[in-house]
Protein backbone atom coordinates (compact mmCIF):
# COMPACT_ATOMS: atom_id res chain seq x y z
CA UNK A 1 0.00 0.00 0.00
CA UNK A 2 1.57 3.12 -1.08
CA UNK A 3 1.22 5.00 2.60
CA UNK A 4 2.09 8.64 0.77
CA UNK A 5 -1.35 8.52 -0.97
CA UNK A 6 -2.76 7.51 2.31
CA UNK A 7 -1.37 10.48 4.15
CA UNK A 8 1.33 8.83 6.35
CA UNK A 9 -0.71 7.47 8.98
CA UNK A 10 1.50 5.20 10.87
CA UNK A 11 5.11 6.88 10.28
CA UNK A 12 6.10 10.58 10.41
CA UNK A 13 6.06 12.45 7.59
CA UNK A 14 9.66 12.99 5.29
CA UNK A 15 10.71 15.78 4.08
CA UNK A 16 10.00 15.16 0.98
CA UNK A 17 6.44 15.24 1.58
CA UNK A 18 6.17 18.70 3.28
CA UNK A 19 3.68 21.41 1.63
CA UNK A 20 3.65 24.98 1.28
CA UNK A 21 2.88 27.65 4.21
CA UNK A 22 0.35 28.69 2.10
CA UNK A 23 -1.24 25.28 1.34
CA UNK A 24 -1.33 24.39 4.83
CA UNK A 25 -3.16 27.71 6.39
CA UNK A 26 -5.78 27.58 3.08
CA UNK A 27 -7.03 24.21 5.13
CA UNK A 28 -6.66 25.42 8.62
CA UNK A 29 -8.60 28.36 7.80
CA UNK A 30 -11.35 25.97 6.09
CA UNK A 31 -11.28 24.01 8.96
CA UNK A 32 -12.33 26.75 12.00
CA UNK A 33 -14.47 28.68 9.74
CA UNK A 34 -16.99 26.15 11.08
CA UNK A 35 -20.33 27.14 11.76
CA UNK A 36 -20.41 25.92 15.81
CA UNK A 37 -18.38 28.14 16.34
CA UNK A 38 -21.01 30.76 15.75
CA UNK A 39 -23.57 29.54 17.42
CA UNK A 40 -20.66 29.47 20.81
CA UNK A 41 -20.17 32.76 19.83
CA UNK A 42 -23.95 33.36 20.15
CA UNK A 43 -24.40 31.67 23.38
CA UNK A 44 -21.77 34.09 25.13
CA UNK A 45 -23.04 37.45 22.94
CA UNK A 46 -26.30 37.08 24.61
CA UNK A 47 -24.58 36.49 28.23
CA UNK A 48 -22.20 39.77 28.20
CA UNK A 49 -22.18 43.65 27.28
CA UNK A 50 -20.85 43.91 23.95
CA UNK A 51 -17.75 46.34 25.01
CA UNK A 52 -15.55 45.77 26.67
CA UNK A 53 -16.78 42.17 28.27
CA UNK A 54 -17.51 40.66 25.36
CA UNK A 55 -15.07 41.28 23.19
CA UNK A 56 -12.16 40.07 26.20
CA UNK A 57 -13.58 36.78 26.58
CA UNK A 58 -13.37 36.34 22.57
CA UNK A 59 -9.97 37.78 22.59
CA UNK A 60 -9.05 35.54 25.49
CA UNK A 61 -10.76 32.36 24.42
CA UNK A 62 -8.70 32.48 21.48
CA UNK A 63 -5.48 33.45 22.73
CA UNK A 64 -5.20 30.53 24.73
CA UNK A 65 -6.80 28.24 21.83
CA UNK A 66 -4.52 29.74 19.05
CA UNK A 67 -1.16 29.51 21.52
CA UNK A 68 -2.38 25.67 22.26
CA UNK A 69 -2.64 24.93 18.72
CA UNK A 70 0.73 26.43 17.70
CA UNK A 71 2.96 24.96 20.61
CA UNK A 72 1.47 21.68 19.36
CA UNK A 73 2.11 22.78 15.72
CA UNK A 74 5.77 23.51 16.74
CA UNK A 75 6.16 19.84 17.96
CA UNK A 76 4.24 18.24 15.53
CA UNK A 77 6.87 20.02 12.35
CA UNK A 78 9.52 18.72 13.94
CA UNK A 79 8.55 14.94 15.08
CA UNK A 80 6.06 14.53 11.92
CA UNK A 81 3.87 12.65 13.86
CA UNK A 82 -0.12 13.21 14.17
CA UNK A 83 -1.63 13.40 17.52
CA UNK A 84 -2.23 9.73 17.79
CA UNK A 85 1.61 8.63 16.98
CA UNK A 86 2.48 11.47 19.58
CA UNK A 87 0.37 10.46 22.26
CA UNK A 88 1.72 6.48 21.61
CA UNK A 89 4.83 8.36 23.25
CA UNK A 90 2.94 9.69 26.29
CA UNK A 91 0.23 7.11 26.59
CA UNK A 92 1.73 3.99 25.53
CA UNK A 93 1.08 1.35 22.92
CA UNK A 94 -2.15 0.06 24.12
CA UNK A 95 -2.81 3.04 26.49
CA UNK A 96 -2.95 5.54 22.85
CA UNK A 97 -6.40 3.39 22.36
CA UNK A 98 -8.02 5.78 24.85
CA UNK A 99 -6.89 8.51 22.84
CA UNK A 100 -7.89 7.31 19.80
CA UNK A 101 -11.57 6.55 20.95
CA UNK A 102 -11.91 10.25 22.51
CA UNK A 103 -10.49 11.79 19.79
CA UNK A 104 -12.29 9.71 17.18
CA UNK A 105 -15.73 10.05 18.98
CA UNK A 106 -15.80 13.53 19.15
CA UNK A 107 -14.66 14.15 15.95
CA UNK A 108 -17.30 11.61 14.76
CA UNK A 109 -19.78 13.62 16.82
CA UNK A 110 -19.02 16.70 15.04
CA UNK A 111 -19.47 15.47 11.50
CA UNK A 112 -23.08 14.08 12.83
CA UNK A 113 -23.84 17.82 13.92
CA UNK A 114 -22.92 18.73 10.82
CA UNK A 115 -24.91 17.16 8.14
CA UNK A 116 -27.56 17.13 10.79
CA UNK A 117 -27.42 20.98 10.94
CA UNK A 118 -27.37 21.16 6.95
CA UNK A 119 -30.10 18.81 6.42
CA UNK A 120 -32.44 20.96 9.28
CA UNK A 121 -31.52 24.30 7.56
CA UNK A 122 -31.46 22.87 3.73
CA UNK A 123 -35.69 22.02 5.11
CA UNK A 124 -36.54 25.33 6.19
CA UNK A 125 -34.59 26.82 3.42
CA UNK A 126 -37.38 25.38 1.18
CA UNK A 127 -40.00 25.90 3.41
CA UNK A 128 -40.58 22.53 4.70
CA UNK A 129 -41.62 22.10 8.53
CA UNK A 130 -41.26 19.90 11.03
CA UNK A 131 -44.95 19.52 11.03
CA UNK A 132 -44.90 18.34 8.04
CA UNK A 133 -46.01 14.33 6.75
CA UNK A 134 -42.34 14.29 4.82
CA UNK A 135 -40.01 16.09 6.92
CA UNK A 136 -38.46 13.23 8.42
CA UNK A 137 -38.18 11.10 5.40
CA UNK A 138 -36.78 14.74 3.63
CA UNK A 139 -34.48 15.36 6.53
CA UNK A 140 -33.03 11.59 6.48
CA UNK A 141 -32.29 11.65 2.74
CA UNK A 142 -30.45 14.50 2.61
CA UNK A 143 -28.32 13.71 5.89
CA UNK A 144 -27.29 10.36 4.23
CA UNK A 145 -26.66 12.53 1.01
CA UNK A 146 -24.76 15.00 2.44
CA UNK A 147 -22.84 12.26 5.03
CA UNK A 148 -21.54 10.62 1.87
CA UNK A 149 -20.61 13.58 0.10
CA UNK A 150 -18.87 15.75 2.89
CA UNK A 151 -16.14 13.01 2.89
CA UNK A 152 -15.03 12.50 -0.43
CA UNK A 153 -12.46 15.25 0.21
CA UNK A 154 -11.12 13.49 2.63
CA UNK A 155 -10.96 10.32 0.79
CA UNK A 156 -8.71 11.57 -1.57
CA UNK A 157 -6.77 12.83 1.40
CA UNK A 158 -4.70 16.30 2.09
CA UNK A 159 -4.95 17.60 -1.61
CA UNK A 160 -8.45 16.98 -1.42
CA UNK A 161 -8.79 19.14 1.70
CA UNK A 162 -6.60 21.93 -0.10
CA UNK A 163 -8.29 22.16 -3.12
CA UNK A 164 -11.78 22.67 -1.69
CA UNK A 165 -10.35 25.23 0.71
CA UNK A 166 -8.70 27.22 -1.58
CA UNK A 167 -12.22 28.00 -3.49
CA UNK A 168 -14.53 27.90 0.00
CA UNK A 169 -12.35 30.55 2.17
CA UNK A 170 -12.57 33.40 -0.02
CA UNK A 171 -16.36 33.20 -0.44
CA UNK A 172 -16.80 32.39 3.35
CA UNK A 173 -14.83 35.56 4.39
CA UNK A 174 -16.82 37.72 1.18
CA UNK A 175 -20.24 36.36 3.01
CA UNK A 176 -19.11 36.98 6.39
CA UNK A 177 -18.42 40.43 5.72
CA UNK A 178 -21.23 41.42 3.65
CA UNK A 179 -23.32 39.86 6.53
CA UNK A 180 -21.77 41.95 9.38
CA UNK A 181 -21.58 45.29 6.80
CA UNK A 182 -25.96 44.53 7.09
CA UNK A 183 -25.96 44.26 10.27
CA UNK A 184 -23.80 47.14 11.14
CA UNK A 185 -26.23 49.25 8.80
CA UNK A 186 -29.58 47.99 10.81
CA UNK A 187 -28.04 48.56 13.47
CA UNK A 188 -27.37 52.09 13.26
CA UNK A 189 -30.27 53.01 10.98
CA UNK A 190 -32.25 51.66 13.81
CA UNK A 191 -34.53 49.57 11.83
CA UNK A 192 -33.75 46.42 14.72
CA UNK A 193 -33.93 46.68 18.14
CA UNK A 194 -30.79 45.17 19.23
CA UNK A 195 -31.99 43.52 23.06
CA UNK A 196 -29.93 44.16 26.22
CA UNK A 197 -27.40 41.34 27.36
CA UNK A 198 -28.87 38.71 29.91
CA UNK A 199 -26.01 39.46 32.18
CA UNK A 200 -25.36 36.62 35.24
CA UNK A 201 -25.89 33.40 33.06
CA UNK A 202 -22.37 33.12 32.67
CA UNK A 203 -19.52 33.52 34.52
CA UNK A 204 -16.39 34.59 32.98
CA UNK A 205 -14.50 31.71 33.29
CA UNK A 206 -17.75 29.17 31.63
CA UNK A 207 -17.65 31.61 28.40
CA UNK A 208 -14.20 31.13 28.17
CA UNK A 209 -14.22 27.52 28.91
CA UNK A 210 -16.94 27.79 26.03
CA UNK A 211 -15.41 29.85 23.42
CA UNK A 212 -12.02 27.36 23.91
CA UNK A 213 -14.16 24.30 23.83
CA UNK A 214 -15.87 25.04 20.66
CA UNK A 215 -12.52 23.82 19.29
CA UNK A 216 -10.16 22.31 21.62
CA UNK A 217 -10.63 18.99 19.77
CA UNK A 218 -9.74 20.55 16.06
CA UNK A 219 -6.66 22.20 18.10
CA UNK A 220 -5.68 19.01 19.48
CA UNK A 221 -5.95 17.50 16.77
CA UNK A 222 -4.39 20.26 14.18
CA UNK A 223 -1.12 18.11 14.83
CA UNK A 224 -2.36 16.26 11.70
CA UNK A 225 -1.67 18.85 9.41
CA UNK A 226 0.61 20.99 11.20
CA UNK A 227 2.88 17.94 10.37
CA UNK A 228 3.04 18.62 6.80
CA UNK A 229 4.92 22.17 7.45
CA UNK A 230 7.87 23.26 5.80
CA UNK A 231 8.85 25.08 8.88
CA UNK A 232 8.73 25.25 12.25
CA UNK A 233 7.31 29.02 11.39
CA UNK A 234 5.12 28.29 9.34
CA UNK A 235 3.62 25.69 11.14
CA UNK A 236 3.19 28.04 14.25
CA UNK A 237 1.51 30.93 11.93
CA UNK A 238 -0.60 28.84 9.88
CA UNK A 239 -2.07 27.79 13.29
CA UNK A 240 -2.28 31.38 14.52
CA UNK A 241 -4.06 32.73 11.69
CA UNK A 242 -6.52 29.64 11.74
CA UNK A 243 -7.14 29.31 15.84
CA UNK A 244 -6.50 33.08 16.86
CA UNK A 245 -8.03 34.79 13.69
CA UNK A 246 -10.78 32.56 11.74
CA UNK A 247 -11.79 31.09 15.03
CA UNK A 248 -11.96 34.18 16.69
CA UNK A 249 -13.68 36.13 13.79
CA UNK A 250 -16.62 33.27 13.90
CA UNK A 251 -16.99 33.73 17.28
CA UNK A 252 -17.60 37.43 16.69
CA UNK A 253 -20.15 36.70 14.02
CA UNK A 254 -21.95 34.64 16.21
CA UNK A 255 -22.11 37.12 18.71
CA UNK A 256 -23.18 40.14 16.66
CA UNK A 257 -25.73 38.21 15.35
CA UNK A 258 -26.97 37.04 18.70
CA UNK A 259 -27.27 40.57 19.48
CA UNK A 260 -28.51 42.31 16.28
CA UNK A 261 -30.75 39.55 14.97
CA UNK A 262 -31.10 37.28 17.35
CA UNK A 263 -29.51 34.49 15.99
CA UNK A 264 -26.14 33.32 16.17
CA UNK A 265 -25.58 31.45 12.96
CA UNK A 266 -24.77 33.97 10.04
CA UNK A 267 -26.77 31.70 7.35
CA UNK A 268 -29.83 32.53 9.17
CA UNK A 269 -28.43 36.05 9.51
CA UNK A 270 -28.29 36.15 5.80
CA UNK A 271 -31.55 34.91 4.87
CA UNK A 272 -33.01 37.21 7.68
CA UNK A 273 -31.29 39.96 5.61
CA UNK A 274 -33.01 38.38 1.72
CA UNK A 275 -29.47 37.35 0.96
CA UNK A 276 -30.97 33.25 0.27
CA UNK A 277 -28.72 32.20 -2.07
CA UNK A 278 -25.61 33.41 -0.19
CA UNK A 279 -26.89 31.66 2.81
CA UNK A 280 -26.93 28.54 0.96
CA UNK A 281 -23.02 28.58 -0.07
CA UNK A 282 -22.82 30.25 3.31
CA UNK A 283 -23.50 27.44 4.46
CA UNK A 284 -22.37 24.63 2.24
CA UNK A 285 -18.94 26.06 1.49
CA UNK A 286 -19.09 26.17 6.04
CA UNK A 287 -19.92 22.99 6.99
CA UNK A 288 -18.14 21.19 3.83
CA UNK A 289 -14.52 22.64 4.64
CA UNK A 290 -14.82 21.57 8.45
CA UNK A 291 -16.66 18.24 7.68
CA UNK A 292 -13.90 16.83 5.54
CA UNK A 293 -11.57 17.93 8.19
CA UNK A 294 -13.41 16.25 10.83
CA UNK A 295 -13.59 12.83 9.10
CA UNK A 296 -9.92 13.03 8.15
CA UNK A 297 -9.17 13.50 11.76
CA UNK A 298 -11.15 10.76 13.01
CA UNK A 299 -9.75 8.17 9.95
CA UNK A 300 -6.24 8.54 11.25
CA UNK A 301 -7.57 8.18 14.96
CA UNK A 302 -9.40 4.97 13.82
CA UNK A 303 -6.19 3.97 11.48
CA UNK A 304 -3.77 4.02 14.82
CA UNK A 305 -6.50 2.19 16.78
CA UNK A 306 -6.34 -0.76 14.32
CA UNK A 307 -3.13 -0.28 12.94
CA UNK A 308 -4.09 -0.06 9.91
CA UNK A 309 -2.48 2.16 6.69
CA UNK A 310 -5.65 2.22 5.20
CA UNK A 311 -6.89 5.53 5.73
CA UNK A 312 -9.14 5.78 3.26
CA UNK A 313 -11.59 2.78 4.24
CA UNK A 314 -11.74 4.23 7.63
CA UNK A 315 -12.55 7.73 6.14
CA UNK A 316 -15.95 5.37 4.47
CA UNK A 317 -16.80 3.41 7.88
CA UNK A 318 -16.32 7.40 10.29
CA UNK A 319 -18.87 8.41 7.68
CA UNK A 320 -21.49 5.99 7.90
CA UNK A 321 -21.11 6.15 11.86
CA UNK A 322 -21.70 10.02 11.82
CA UNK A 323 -24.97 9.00 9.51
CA UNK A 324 -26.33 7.16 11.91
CA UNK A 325 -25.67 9.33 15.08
CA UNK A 326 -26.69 12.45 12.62
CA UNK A 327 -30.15 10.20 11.88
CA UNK A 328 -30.45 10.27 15.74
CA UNK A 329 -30.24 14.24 15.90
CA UNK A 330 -27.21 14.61 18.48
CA UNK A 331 -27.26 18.28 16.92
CA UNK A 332 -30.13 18.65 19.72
CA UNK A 333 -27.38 18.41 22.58
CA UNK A 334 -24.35 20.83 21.26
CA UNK A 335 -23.99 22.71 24.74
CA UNK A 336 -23.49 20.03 26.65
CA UNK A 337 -20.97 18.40 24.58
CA UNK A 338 -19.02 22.18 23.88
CA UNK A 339 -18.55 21.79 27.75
CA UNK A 340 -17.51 18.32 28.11
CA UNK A 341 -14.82 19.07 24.54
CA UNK A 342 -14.02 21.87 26.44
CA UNK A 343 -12.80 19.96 29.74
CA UNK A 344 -11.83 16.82 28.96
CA UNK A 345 -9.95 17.40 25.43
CA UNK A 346 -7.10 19.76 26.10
CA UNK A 347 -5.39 17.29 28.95
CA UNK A 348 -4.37 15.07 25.93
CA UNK A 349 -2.52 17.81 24.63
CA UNK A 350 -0.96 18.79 28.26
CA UNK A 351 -0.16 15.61 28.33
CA UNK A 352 1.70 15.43 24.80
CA UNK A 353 3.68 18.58 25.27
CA UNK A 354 4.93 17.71 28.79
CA UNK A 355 6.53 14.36 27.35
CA UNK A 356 7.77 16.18 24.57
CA UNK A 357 9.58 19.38 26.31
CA UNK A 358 10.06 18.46 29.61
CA UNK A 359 10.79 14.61 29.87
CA UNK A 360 12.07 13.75 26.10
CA UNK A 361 13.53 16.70 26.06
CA UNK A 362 12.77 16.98 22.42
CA UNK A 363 14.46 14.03 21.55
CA UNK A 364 11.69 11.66 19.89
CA UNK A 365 13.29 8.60 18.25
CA UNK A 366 12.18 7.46 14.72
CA UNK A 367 8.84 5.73 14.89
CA UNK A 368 10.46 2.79 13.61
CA UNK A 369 13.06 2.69 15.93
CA UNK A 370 10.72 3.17 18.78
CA UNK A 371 9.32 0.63 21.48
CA UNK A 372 6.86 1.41 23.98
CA UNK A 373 5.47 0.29 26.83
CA UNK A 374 1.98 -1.34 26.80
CA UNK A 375 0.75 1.30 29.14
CA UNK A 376 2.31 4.69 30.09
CA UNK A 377 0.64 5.20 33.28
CA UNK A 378 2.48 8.28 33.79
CA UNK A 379 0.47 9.96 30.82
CA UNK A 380 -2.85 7.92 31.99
CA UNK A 381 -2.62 8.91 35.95
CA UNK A 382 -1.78 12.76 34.34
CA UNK A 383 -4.13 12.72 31.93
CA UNK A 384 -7.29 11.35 34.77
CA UNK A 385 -5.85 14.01 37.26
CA UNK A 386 -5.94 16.77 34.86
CA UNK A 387 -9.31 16.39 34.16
CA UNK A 388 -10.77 16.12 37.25
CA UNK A 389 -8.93 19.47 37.96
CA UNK A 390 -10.11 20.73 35.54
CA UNK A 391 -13.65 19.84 35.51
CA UNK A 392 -13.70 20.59 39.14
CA UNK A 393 -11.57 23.85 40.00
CA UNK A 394 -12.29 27.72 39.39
CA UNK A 395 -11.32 29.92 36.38
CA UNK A 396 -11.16 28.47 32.72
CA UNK A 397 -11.58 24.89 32.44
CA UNK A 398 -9.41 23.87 29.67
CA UNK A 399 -6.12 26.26 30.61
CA UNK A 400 -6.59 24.28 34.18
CA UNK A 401 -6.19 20.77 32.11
CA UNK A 402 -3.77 21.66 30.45
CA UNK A 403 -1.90 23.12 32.92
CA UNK A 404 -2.15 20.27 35.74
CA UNK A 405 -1.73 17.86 32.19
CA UNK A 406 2.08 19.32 31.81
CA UNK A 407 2.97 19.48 35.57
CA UNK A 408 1.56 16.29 36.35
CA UNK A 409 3.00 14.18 32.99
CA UNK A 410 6.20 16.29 34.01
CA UNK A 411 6.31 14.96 37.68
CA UNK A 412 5.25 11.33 36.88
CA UNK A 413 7.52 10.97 33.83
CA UNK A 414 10.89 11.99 35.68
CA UNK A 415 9.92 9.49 38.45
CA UNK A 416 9.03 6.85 36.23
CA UNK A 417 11.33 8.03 33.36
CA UNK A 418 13.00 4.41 32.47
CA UNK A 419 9.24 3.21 32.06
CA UNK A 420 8.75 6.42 29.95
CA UNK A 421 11.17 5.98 27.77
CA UNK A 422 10.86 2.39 26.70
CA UNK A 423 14.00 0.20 25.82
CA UNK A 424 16.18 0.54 23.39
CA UNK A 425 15.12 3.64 22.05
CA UNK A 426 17.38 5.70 19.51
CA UNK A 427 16.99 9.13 20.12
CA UNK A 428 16.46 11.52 17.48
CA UNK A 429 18.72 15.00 17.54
């Protein structure tokens, strides 16, 4: 099996199989335009006075997610690894399996929301209601359509994801600012009341932990492009301008829109404003360039839990599970699971960068050359720890994982370092 055409899943990437700055921050850009991250944006705008509260937790929110995302981006150019090979390091051969599954699950629960989401608006779009004798047989054709369709980018693998990119940016940043020009003019014409924030559902620290949870698992996960960098630069500012910027200017979106509109997803923003046709590539061109990013993510997740190369049959089987959970509307609990990404995600990461830094000291040997232990329970005890400190303690959720994640992997992996390690291992300078 020729493993270049199947995206290096089990080995680091050469060299010789690095891409262009530009080709890599054309699909991390795709990729957080996603339309979630609106409706996060939404759920905070309503919470919070527009100036200066709101506009701190975005900034802050996605300071922390865009500095997460290139730290692991600095790691991941020079190992080559994706998050699962990494975390074989910190979690161990069999231990990486729980990695794997939380990664892969939530990744597959993302591409059910989704098609799920398209198929709801794609309805009312037309005019069909839930009231209506065909709307669920409507609604489950079109999720199946779209299910199939959204991965065939990723079936053809990183060039597929580049090419669609490059064409669904620029018209997602054109319709995000012709939306906001609209509703900066009703606005200030006056023609919409724009409501006063419900202040005290919130508390700082829950937005936050919101606005960083909306993508924690993309950021932890970004490792499996990042990888493909020519540089260590560019692989830190193709995360910036994806994490920090396009993540941050969604969030914004969803906010204004919350507050001007009442509705934090700029397709509905659109068609509120009788733009219907750019609400439909609105939201196609949306959900498309973070869907095929999604299943992508969750086909190497599954490809390391079977050790398999075959990354493209696992892109086909993610797809038909996020059918089925998208046939079961999870879309209906998005909150709830923003929270839970939110906590329980970053750790991994914490987890990652303390074996990297702090205990390997950099030094990674080739994957090849590499033998692990069946369990790392430095990384699992860290990992466990970190999340209950995280779900548990004060402030912002996900910088407390990660935080307690580093110190803790840190602490456990000098103690245990010879178990760490492995045997025989040839370091890599």
């Amino acid at each position: 099996m020729d493993i270049k055409n199947q995206d290096y899943p089990l080995s680091e990437v050469p060299l010789s199989g690095r891409k262009t700055v530009l080709s890599l921050s054309w699909i991390l850009m795709g990729f957080t335009l996603f339309t979630a991250t609106m409706f996060a944006g939404g759920q905070v705008g309503v919470a919070f006075p527009f100036w200066p509260d709101l506009i701190v937790i975005i900034f802050v929110g996605n300071v922390l997610l865009g500095g997460y995302a290139a730290l692991l981006a600095n790691l991941a150019f020079h190992t080559g690894l994706n998050t699962q090979l990494l975390a074989r390091f910190s979690f161990g051969h069999f231990g990486g399996a729980i990695v794997d599954l939380i990664l892969g699950l939530t990744q597959i629960g993302w591409y059910a929301w989704g098609i799920a989401i398209l198929a709801v608006y794609s309805l009312q779009m037309i005019g069909v209601t839930p009231d209506s004798a065909l709307y669920s047989s409507y609604l489950h054709c079109i999720i199946v359509f779209f299910g199939i369709a959204f991965c065939i980018t990723a079936y053809i693998g990183y060039r597929g994801l580049e090419v669609l990119s490059i064409v669904s940016v620029p018209l997602i940043l054109f319709f995000i600012g012709v939306s906001l020009y609209n509703s900066y003019e009703a606005s200030q014409n006056g023609a919409l009341s724009v409501p006063e924030p419900i202040t005290g559902v919130l508390s700082f620290g829950l937005a936050v932990t919101i606005i960083f949870g909306t993508f924690s698992s993309g950021a932890t996960q970004s490792t499996n492009w990042t990888r493909f960098a020519p540089s260590p630069r560019a692989a830190i500012w193709s995360s910036l301008l994806a994490f920090l910027i396009c993540n941050g200017l969604m969030t914004v979106v969803g906010a204004v829109g919350a507050l001007v509109y009442g509705e934090s997803d700029v397709v509905a923003v659109l068609l509120l404003q009788k733009l219907f046709w750019f609400g439909c590539l609105m939201l196609l061109m949306s959900l498309w360039t973070t869907q095929d990013n999604t299943i992508y993510n969750f086909s190497l997740a599954a490809c390391h839990l079977f050790r398999t190369n075959n990354r493209r049959l696992m892109t086909l089987v993610g797809a038909m599970i996020g059918i089925v959970l998208a046939l079961f509307r999870i879309d209906q609990h998005l909150l709830g699971f923003l929270l839970l990404l939110g906590t329980f995600i970053p750790p991994i990461g914490g987890v990652i960068i303390g074996d990297y830094f702090f205990v390997r000291k950099k030094r990674y040997p080739q994957m090849d050359q590499a033998r692990f232990s069946k369990v790392n329970i430095s990384g699992i005890a860290a990992y466990f720890i970190a999340c209950f400190i995280a779900y548990f303690s004060p402030g912002i959720a996900p910088v407390n994982g990660i935080v307690a994640a580093i110190i803790g992997y840190s602490l456990f992996g000098r103690i245990f370092k010879r178990r760490v390690m492995g045997e025989n291992n040839v370091p890599r300078s």
